[in-house]
C-alpha atoms as a PDB file:
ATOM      1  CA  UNK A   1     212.920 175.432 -92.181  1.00  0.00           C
ATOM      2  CA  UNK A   2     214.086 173.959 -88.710  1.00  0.00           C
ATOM      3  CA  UNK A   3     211.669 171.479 -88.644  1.00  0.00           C
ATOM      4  CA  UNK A   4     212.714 170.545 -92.692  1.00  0.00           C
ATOM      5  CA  UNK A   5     216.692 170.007 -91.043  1.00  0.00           C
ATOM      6  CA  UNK A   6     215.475 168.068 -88.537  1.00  0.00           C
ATOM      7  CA  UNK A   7     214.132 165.654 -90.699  1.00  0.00           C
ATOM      8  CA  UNK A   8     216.767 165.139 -93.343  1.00  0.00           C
ATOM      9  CA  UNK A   9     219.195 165.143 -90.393  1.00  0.00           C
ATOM     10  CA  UNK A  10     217.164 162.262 -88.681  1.00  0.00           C
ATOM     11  CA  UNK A  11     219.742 159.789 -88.169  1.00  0.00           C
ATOM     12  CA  UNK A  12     217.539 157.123 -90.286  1.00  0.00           C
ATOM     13  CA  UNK A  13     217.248 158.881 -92.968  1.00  0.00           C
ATOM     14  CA  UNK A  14     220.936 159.942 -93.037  1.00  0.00           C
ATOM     15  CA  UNK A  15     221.613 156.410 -93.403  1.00  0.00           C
ATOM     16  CA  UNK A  16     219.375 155.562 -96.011  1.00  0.00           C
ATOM     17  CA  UNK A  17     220.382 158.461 -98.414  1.00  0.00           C
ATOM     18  CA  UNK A  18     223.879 157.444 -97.744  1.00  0.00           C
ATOM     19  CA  UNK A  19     223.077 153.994 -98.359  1.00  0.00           C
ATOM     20  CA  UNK A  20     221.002 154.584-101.635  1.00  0.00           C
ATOM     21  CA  UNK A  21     224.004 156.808-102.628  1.00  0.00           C
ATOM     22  CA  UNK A  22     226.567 154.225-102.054  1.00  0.00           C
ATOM     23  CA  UNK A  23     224.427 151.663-103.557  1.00  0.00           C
ATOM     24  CA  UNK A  24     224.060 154.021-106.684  1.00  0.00           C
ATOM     25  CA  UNK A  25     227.967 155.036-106.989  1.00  0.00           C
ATOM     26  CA  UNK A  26     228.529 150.907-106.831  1.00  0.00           C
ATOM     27  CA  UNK A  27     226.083 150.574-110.102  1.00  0.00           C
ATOM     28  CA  UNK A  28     228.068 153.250-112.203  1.00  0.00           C
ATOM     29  CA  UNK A  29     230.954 151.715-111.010  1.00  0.00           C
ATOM     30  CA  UNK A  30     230.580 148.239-111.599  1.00  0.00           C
ATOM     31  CA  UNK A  31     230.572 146.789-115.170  1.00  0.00           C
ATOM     32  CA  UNK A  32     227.900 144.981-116.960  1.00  0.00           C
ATOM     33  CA  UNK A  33     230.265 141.905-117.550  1.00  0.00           C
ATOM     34  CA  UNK A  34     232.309 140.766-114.862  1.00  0.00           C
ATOM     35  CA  UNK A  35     235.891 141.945-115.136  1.00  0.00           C
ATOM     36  CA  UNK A  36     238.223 139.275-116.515  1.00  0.00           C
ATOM     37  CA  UNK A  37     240.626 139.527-113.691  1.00  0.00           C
ATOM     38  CA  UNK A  38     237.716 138.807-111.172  1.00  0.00           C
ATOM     39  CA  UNK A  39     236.441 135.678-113.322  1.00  0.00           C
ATOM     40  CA  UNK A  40     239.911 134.328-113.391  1.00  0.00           C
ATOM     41  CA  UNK A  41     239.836 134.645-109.818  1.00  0.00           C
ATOM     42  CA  UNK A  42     236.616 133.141-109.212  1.00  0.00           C
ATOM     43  CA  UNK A  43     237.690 129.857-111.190  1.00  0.00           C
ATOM     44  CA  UNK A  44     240.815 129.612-110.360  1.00  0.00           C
ATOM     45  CA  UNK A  45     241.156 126.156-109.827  1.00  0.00           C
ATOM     46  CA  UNK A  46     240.774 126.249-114.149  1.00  0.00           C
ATOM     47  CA  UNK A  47     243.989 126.117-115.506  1.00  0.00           C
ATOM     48  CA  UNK A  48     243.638 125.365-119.168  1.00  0.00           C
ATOM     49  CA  UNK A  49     242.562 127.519-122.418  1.00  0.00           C
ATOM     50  CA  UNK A  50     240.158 130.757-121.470  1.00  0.00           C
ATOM     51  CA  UNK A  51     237.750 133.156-123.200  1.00  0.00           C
ATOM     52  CA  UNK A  52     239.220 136.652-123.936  1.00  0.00           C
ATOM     53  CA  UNK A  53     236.342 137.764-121.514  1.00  0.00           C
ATOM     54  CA  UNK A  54     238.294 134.662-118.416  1.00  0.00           C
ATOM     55  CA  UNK A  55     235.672 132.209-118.707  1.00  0.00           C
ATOM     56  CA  UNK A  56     237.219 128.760-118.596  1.00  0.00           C
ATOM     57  CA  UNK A  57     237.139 127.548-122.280  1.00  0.00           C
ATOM     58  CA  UNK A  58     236.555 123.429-121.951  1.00  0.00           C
ATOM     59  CA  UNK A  59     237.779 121.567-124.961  1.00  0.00           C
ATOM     60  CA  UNK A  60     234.918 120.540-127.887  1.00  0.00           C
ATOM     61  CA  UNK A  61     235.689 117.277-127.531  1.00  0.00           C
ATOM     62  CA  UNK A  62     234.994 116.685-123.502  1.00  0.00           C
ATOM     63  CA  UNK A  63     231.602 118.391-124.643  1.00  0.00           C
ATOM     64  CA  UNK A  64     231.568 116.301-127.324  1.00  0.00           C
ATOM     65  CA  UNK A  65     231.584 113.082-124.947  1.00  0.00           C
ATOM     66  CA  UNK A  66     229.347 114.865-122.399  1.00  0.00           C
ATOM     67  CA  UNK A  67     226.246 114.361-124.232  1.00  0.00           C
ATOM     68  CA  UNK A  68     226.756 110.397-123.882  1.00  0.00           C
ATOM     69  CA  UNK A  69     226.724 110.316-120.485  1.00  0.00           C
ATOM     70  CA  UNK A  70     224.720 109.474-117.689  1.00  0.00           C
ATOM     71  CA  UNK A  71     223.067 112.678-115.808  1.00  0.00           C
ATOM     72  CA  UNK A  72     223.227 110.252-112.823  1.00  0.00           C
ATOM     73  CA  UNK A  73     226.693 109.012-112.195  1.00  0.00           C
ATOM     74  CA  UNK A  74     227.452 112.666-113.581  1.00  0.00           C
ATOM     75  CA  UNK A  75     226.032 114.139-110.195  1.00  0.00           C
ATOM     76  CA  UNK A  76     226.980 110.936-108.157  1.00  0.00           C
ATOM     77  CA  UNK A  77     230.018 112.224-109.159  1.00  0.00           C
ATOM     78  CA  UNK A  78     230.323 116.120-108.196  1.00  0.00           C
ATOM     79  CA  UNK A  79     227.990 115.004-105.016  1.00  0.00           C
ATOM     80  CA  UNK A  80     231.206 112.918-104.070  1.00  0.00           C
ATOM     81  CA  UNK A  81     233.461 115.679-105.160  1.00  0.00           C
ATOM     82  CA  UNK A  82     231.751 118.039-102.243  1.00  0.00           C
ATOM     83  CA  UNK A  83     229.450 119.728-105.265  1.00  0.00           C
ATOM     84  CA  UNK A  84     226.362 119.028-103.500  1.00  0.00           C
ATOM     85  CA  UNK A  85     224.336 122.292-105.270  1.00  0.00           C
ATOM     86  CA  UNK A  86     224.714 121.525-108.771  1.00  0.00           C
ATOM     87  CA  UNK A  87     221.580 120.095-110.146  1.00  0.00           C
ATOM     88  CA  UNK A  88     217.651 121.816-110.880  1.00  0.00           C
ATOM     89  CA  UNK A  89     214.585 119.803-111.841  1.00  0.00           C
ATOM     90  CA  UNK A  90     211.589 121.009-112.413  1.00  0.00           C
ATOM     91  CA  UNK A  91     211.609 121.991-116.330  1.00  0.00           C
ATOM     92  CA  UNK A  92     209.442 122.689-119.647  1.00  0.00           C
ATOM     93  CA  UNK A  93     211.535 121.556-122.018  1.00  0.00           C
ATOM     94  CA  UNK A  94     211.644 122.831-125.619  1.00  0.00           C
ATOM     95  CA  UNK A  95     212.868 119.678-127.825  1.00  0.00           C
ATOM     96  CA  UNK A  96     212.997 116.936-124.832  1.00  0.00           C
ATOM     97  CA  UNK A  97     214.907 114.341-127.126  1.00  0.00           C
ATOM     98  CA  UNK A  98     217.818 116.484-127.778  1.00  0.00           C
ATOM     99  CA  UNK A  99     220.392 116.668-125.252  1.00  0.00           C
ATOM    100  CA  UNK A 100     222.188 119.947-124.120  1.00  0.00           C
ATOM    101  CA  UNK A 101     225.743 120.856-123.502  1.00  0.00           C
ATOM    102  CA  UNK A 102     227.708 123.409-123.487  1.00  0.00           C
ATOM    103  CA  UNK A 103     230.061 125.875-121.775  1.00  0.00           C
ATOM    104  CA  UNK A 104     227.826 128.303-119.737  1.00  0.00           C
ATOM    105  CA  UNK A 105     227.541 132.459-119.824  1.00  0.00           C
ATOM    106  CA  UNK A 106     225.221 133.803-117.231  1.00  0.00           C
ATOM    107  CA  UNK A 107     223.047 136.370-116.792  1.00  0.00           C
ATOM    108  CA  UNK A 108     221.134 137.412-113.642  1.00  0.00           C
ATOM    109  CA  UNK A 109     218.009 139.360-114.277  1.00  0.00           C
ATOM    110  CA  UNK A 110     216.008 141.162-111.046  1.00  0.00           C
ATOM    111  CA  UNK A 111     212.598 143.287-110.784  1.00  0.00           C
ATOM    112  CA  UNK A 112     212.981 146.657-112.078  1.00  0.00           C
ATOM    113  CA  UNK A 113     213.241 149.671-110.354  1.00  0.00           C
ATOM    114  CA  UNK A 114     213.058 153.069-112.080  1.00  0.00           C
ATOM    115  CA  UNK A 115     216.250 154.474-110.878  1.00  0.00           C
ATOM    116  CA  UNK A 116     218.395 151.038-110.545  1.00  0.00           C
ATOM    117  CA  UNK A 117     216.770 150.542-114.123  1.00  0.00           C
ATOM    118  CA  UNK A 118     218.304 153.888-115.420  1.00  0.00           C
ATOM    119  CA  UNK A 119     221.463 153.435-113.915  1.00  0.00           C
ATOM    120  CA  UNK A 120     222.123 150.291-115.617  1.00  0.00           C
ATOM    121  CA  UNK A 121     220.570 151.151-119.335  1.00  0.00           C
ATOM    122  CA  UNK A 122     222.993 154.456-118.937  1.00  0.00           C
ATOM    123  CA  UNK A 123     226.147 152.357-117.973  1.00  0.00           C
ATOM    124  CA  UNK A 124     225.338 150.117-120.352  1.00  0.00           C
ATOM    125  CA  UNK A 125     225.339 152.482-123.476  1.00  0.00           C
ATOM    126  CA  UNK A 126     228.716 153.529-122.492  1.00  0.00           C
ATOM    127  CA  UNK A 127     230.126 150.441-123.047  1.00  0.00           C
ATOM    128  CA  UNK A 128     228.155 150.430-126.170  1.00  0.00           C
ATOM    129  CA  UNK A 129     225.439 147.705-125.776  1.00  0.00           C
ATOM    130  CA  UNK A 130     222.331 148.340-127.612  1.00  0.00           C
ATOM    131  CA  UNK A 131     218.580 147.500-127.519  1.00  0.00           C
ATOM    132  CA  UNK A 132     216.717 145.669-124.755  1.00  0.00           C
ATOM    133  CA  UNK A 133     218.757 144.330-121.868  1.00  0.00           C
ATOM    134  CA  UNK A 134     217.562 140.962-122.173  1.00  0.00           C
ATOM    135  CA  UNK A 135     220.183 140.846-125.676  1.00  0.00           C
ATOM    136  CA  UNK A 136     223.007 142.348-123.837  1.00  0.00           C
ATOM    137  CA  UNK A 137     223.874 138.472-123.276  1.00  0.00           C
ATOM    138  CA  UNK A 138     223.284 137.439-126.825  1.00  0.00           C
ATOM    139  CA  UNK A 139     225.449 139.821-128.286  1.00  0.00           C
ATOM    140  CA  UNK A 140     228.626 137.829-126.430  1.00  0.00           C
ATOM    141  CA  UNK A 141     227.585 134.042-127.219  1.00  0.00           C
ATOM    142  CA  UNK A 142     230.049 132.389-128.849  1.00  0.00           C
ATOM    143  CA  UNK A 143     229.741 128.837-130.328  1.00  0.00           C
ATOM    144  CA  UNK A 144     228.965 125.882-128.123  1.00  0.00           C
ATOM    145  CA  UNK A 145     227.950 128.986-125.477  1.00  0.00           C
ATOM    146  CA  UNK A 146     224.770 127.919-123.462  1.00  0.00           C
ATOM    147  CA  UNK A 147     222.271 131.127-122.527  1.00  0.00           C
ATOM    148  CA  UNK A 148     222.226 130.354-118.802  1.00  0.00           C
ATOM    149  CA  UNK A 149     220.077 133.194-116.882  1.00  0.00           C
ATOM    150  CA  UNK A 150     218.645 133.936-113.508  1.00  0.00           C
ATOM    151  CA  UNK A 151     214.923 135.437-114.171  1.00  0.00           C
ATOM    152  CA  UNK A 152     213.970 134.947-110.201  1.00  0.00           C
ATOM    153  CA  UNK A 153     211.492 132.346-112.046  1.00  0.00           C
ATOM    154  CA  UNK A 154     209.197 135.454-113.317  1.00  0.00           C
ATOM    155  CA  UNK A 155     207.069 133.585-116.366  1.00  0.00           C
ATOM    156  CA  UNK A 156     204.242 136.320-116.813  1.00  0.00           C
ATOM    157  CA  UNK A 157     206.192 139.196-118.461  1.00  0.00           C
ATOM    158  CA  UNK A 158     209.008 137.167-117.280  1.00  0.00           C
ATOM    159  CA  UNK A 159     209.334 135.833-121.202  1.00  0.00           C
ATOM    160  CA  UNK A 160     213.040 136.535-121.884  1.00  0.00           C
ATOM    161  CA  UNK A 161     213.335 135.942-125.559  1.00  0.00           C
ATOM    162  CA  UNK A 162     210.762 134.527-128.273  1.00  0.00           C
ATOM    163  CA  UNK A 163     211.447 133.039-131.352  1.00  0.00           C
ATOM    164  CA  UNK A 164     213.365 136.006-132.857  1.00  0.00           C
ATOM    165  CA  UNK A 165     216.109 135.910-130.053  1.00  0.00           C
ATOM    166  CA  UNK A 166     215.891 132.192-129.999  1.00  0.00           C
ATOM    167  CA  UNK A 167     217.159 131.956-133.432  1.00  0.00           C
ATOM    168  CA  UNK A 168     220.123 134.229-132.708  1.00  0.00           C
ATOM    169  CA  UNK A 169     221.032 132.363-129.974  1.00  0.00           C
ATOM    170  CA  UNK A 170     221.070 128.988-132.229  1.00  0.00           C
ATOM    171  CA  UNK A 171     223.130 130.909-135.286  1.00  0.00           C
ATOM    172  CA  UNK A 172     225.603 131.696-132.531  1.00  0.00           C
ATOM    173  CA  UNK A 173     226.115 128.726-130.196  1.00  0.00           C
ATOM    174  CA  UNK A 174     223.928 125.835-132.019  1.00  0.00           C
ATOM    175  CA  UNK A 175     223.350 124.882-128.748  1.00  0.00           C
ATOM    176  CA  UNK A 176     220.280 126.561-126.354  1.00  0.00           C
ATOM    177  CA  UNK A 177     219.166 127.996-123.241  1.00  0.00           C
ATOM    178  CA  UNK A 178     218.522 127.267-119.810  1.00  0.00           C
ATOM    179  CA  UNK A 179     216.385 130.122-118.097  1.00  0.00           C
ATOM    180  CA  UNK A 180     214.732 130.084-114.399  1.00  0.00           C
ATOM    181  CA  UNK A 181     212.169 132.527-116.192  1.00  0.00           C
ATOM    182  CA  UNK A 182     209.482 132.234-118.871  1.00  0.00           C
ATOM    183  CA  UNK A 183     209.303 131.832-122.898  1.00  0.00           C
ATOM    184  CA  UNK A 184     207.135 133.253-125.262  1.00  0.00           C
ATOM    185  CA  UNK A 185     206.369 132.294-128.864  1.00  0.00           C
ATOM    186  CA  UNK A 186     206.963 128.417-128.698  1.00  0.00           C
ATOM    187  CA  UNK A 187     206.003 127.340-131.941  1.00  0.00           C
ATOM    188  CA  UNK A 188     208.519 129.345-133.473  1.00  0.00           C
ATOM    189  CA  UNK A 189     210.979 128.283-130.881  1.00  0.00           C
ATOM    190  CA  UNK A 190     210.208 124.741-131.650  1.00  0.00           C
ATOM    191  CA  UNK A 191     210.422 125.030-135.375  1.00  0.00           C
ATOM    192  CA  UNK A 192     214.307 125.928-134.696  1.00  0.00           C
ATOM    193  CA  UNK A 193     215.954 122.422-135.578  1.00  0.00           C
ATOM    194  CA  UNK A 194     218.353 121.605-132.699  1.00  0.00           C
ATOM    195  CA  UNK A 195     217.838 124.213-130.394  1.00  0.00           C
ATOM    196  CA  UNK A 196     216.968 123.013-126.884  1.00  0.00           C
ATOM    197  CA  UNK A 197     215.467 125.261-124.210  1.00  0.00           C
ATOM    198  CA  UNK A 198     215.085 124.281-120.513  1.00  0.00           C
ATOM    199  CA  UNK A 199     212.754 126.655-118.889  1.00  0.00           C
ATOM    200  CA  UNK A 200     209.872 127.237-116.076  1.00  0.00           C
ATOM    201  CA  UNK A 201     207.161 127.699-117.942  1.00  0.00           C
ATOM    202  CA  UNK A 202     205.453 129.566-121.592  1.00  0.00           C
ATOM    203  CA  UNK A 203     203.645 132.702-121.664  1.00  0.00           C
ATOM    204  CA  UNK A 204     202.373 134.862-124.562  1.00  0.00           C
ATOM    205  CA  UNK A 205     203.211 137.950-122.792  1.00  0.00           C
ATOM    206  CA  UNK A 206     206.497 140.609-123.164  1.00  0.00           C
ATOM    207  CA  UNK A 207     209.303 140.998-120.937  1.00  0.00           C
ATOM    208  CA  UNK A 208     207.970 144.007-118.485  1.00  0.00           C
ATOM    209  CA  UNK A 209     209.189 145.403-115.245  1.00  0.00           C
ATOM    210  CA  UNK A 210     212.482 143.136-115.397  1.00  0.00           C
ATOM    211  CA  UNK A 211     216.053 144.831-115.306  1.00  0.00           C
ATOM    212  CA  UNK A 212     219.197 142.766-116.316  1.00  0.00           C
ATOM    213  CA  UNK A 213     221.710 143.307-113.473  1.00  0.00           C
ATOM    214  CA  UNK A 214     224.669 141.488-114.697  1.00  0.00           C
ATOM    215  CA  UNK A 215     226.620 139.221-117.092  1.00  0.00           C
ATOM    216  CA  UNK A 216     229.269 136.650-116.517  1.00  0.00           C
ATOM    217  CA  UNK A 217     228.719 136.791-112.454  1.00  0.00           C
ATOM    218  CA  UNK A 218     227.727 133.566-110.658  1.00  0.00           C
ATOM    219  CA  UNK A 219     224.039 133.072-110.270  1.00  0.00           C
ATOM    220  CA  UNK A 220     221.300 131.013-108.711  1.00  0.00           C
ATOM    221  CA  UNK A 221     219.313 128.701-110.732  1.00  0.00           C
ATOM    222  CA  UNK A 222     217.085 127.281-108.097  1.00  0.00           C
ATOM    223  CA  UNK A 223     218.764 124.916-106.059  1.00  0.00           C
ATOM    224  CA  UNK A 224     221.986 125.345-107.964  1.00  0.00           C
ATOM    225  CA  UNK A 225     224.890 127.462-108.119  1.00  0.00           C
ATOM    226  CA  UNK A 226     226.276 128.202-111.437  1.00  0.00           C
ATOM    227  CA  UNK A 227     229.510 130.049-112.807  1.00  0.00           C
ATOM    228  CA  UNK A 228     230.716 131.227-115.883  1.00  0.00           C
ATOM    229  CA  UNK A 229     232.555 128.420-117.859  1.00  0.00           C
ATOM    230  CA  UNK A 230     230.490 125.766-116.243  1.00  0.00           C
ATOM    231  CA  UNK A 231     229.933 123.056-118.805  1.00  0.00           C
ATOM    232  CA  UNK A 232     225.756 122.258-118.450  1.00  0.00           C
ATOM    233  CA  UNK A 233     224.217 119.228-118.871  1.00  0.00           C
ATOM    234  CA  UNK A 234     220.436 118.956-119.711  1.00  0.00           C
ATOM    235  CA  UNK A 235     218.158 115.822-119.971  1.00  0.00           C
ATOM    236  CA  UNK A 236     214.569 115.253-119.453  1.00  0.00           C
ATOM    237  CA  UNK A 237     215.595 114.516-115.892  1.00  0.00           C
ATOM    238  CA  UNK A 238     216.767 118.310-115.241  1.00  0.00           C
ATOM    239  CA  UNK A 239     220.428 120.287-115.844  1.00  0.00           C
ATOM    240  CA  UNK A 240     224.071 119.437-113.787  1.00  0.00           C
ATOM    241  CA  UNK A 241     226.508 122.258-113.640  1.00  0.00           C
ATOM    242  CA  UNK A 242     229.898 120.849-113.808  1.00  0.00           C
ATOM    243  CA  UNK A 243     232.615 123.435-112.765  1.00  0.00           C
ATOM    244  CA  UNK A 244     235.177 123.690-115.456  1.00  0.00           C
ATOM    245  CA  UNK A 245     238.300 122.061-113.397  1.00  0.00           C
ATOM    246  CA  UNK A 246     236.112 119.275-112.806  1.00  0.00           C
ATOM    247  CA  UNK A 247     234.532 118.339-116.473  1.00  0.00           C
ATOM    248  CA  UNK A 248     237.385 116.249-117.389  1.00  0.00           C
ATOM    249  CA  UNK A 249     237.284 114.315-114.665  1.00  0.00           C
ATOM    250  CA  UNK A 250     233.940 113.877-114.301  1.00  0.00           C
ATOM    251  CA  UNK A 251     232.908 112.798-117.577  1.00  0.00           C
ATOM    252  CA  UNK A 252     236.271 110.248-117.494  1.00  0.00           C
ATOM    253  CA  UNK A 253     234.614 108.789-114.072  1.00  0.00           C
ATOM    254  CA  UNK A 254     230.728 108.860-116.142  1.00  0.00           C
ATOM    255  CA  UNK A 255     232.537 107.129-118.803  1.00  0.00           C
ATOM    256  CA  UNK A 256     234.229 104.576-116.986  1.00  0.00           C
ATOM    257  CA  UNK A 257     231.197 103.505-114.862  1.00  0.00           C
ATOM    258  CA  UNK A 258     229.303 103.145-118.056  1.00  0.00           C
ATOM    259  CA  UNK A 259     232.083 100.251-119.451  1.00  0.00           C
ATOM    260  CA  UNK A 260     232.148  98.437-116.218  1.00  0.00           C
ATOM    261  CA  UNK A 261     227.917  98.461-116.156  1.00  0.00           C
ATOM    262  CA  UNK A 262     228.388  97.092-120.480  1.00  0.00           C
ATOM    263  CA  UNK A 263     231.098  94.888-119.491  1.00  0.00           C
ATOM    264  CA  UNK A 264     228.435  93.574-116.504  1.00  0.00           C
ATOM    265  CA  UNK A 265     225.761  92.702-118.231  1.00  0.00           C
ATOM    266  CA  UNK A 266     227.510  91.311-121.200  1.00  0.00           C
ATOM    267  CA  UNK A 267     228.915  88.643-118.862  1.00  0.00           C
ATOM    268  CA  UNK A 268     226.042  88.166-116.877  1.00  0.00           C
ATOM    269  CA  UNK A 269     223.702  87.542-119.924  1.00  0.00           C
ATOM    270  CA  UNK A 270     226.855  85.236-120.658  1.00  0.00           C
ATOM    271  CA  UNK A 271     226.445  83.268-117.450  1.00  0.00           C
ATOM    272  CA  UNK A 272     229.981  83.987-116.449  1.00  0.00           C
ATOM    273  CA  UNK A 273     229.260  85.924-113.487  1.00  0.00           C
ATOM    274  CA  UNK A 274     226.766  85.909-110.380  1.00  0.00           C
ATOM    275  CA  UNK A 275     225.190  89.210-110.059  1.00  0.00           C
ATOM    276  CA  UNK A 276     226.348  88.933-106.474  1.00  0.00           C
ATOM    277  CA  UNK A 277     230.111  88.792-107.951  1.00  0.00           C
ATOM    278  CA  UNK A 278     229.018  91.615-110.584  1.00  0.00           C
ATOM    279  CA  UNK A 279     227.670  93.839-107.750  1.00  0.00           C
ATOM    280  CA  UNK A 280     230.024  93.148-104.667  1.00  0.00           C
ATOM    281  CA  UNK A 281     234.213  94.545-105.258  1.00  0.00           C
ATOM    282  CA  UNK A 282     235.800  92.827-108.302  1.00  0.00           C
ATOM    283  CA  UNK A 283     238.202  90.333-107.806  1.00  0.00           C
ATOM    284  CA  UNK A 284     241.550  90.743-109.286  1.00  0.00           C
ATOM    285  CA  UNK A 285     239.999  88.009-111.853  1.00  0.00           C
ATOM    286  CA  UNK A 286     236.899  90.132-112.889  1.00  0.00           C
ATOM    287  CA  UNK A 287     239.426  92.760-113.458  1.00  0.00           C
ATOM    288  CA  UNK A 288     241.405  91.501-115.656  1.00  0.00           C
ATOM    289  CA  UNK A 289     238.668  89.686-117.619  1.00  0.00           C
ATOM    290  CA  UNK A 290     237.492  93.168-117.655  1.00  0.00           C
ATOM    291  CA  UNK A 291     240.477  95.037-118.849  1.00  0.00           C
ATOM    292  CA  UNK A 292     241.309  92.025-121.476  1.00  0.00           C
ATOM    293  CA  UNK A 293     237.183  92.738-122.557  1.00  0.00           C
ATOM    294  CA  UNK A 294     238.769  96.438-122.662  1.00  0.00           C
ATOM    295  CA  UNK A 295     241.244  95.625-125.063  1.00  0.00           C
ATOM    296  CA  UNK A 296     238.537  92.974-127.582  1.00  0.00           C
ATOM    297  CA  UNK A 297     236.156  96.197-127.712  1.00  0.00           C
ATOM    298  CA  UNK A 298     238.280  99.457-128.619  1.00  0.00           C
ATOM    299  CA  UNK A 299     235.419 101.112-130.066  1.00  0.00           C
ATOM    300  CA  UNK A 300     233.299 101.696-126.439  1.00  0.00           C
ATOM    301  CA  UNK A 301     236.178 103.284-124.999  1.00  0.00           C
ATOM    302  CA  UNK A 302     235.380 106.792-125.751  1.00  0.00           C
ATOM    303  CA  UNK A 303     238.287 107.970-123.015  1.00  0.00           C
ATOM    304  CA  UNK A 304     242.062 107.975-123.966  1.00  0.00           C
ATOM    305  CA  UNK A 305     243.845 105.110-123.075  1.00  0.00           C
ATOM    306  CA  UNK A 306     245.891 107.532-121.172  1.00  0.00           C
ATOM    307  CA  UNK A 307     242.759 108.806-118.933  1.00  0.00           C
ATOM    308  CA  UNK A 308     241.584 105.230-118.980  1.00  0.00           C
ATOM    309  CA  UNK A 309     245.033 104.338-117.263  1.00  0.00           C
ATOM    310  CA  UNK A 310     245.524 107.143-115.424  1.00  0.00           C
ATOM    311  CA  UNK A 311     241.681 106.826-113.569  1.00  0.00           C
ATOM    312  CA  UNK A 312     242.286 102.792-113.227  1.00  0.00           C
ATOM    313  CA  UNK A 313     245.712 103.792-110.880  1.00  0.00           C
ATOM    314  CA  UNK A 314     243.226 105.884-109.026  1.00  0.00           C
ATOM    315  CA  UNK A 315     239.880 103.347-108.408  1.00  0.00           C
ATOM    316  CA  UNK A 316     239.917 100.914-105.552  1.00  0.00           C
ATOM    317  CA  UNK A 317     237.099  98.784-107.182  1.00  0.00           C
END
């Protein structure tokens, strides 16, 4: 019996039962979603429409107008903005010619562990979620929502969703997914007109030995960081992350680059300009040939004239 106390009083194991009880106390505690005050927090700098949930809510329309840009000049952007973490490559992609966008919910996913597993399912049917953890995220899409998860890039029983939670996630958001994990059933995910899917890799098998671990808290998607509200952008090149505060802004600047490169090669096809003079800082006549071109062609402005003016006051050239 003395020798028994000795060893649940070794100071070693003392600190791991107090650690695996802390650790367990912080599961029950903690919800499933992130609280809403604690998203607001986290994206603070967002200081338009929300979610009821506090994700940042970006307008249709700037998502709209993201689809047309570059994915480029979109991260030359955010890179120049200090965003240096915001872009993954390395993709299968599930309908290559479609383009994604959308506002972002996350969802971070981790190996399972019997009694972190438990924990979780339990906590979870108190706040009444049902079925398989890997829906938990479904069930709170809403439309123009991208499916944005963390699966620790597990493909073999790593297969988050087939074909039946694919089309659930379409009827919601009519969007897609973006998942550092694997896929199964692609046929039937590819027979789903519109929906686009960037993920690691496609595997026949079920989702085994994973445990969902939380929704709406920032996650890792390889080399990028992503938050909730994020607007994504996905092309066969890879996915940007744009943080919410910056969308606007970002897809103003994409836009704007993308006249001035039209409004260059129109007048170098024209002869008008050496591609030295195209290349090198406009002079204050290529700038007002340019803003007079402005004017003649309304319809490849896709900006406000307001947010046209407003970024012109702000560009050196």
């Amino acid at each position: 019996m003395i020798t028994i106390m000795k060893q649940l009083l070794h100071p070693i194991k003392v600190l791991c039962l107090f650690a695996a009880c802390f650790f367990a106390s912080a599961i029950h505690a903690q919800q499933i979603s992130m609280p809403k005050e604690q998203l607001m927090a986290l994206t603070v700098k967002w200081t338009g429409e929300r979610f009821p949930d506090g994700r940042p809510k970006v307008s249709d329309s700037l998502i709209k107008r993201l689809a047309n840009i570059s994915l480029e000049d979109c991260w030359q952007y955010l890179q120049n903005q200090g965003y240096v973490n915001q872009f993954e490559a390395g993709w299968k992609i599930i309908h290559p010619e479609k383009v994604l966008t959308g506002r972002v919910l996350t969802a971070q996913f981790m190996p399972s562990r019997p009694d972190v597993d438990s924990i979780i399912r339990a906590k979870g049917k108190s706040e009444g979620r049902i079925g398989a953890t890997n829906s938990w995220p479904i069930d709170l899409l809403q439309r123009g929502d991208v499916y944005v998860a963390d699966g620790f890039s597990k493909v073999i029983n790593g297969t988050l969703i087939g074909d039946n939670l694919g089309n659930s996630i379409y009827t919601k958001t009519q969007t897609g997914v973006v998942f550092d994990a694997g896929v199964r059933d692609l046929q039937g995910l590819e027979a789903i007109d519109g929906f686009s899917g960037f993920v690691r890799d496609f595997d026949p098998s079920f989702l085994k030995d994973v445990t969902m671990t939380g929704i709406n808290y920032p996650i890792r998607i390889g080399r990028a960081i992503v938050l909730p509200g994020d607007l994504v952008l996905g092309k066969k090149e890879g996915v940007v992350f744009i943080p919410a505060h910056l969308a606007e802004a970002a897809i103003v600047y994409c836009e704007f680059i993308a006249l001035k490169d039209e409004f260059g090669r129109a007048r170098l096809k024209a002869g008008v300009y050496t591609p030295g003079q195209i290349d090198a800082s406009w002079t204050d006549a290529i700038r007002n040939d340019f803003l007079q071109w402005v004017k003649e062609n309304p319809s490849k402005v896709p900006m406000t004239r307001q947010q046209l003016d407003n970024y012109m006051k702000q560009r050196t050239w």
